[in-house]
N, C-alpha and C. Protein backbone atom coordinates (compact mmCIF):
# COMPACT_ATOMS: atom_id res chain seq x y z
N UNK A 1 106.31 82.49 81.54
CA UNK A 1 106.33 83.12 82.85
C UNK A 1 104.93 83.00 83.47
N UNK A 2 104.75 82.53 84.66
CA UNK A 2 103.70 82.46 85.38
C UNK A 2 103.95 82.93 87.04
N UNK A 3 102.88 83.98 87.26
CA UNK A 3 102.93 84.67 88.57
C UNK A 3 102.46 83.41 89.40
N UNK A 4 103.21 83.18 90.67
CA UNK A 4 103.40 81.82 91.71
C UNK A 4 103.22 82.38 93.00
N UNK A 5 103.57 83.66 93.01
CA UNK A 5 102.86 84.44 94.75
C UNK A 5 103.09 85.58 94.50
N UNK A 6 101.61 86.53 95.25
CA UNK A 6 101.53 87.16 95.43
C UNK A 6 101.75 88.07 96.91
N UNK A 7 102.28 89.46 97.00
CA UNK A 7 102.73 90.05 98.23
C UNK A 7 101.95 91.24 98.15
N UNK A 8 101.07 91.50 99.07
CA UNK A 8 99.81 92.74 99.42
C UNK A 8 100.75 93.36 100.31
N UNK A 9 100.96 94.65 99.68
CA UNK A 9 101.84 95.55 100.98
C UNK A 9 100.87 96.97 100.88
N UNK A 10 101.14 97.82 102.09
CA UNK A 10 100.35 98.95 101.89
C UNK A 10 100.43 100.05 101.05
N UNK A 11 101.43 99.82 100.48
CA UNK A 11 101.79 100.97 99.22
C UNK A 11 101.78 100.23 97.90
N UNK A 12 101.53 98.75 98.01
CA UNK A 12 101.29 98.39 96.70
C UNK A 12 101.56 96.70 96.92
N UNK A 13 101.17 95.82 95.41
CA UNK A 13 101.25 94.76 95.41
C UNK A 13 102.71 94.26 94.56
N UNK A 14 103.31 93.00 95.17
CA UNK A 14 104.30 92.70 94.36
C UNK A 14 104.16 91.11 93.97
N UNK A 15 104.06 91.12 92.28
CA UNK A 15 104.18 89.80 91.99
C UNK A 15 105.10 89.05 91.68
N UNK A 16 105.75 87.56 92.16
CA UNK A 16 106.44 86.81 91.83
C UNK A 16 106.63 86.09 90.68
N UNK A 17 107.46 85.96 89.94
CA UNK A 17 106.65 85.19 88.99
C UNK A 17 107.58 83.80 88.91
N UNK A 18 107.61 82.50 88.04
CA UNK A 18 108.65 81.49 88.07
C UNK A 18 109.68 81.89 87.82
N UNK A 19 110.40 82.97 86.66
CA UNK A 19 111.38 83.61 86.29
C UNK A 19 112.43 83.22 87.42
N UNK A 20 111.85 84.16 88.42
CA UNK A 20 112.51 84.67 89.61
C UNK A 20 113.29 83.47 90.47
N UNK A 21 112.76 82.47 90.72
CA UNK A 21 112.75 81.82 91.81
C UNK A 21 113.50 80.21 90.92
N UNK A 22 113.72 79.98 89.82
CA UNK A 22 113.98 79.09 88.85
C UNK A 22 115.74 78.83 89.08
N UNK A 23 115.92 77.54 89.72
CA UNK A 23 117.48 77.43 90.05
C UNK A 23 118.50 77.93 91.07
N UNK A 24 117.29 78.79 92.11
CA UNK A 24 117.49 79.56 93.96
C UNK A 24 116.98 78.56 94.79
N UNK A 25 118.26 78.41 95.43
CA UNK A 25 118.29 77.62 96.29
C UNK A 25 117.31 78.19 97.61
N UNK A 26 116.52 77.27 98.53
CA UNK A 26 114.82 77.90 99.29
C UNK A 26 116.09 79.31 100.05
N UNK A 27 117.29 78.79 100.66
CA UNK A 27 117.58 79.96 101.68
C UNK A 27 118.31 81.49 100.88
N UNK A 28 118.16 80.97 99.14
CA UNK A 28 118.85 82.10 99.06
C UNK A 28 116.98 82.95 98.69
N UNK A 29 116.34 82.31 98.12
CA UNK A 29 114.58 82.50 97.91
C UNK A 29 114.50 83.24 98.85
N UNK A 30 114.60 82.64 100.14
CA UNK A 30 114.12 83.44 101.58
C UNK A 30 114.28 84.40 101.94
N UNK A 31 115.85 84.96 101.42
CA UNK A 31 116.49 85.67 101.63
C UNK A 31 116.00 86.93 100.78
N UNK A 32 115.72 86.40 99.77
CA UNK A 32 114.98 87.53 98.35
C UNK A 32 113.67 88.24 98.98
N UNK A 33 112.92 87.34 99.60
CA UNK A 33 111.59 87.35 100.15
C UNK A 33 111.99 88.80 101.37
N UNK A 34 112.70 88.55 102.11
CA UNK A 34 113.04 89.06 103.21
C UNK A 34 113.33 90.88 102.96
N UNK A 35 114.33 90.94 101.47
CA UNK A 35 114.50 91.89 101.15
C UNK A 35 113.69 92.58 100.49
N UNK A 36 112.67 92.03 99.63
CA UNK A 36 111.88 92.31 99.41
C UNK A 36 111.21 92.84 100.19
N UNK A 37 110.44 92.01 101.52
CA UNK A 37 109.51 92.64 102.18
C UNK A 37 110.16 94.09 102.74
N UNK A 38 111.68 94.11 103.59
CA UNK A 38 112.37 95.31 103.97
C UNK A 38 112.26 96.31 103.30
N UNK A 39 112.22 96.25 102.15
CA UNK A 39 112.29 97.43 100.75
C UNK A 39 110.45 98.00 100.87
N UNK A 40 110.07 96.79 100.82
CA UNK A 40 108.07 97.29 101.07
C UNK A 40 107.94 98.34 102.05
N UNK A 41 108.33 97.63 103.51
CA UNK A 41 108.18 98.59 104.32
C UNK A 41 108.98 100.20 104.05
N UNK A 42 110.02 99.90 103.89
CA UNK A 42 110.91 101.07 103.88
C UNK A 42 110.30 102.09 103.42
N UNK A 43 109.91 101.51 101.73
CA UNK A 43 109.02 102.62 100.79
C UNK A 43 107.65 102.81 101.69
N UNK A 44 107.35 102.34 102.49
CA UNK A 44 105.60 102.48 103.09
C UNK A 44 106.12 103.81 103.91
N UNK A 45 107.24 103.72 104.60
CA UNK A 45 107.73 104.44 105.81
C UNK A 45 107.94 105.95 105.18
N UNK A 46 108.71 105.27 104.41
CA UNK A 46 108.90 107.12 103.32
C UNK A 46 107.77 107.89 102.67
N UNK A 47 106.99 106.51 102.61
CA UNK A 47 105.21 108.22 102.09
C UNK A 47 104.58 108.39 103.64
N UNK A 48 104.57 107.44 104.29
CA UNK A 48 104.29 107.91 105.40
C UNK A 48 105.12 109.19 106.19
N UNK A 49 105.88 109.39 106.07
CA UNK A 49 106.83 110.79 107.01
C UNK A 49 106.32 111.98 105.34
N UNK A 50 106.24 111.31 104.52
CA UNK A 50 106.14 112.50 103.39
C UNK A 50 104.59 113.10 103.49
N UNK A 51 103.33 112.21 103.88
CA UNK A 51 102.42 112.69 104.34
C UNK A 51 102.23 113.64 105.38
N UNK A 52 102.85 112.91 106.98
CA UNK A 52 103.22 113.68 108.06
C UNK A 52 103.55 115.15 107.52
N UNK A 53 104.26 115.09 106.42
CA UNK A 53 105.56 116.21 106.33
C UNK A 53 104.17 117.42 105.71
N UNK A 54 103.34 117.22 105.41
CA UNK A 54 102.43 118.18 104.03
C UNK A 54 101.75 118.37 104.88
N UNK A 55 101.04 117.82 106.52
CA UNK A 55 100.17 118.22 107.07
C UNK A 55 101.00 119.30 108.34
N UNK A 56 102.01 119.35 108.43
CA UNK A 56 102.99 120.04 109.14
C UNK A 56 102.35 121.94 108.89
């Protein structure tokens, strides 16, 4: 297994590794990528309102 890309998000980093991506076709890859990033934000969005929420 070797990490092949890396993703800097604001709540954290996510590594790829060959595992992942070994026999995925690029649009179903893209598609992984995509959900991936959606899930990043999502979780960014949820400490963000949970911060908001403690200074309330």
């Amino acid at each position: 297994m070797a990490i092949v890309k890396t993703y800097h998000y604001p709540n954290g980093t996510v590594y790829i590794d060959d595992d992942c991506y070994r026999d995925v076709p690029p649009d179903e890859m893209q598609r992984r990528i995509e959900r991936l990033q959606k899930t990043a934000w999502e979780l960014y969005l949820k400490n963000e309102r949970r911060k908001g929420n403690e200074n309330l």
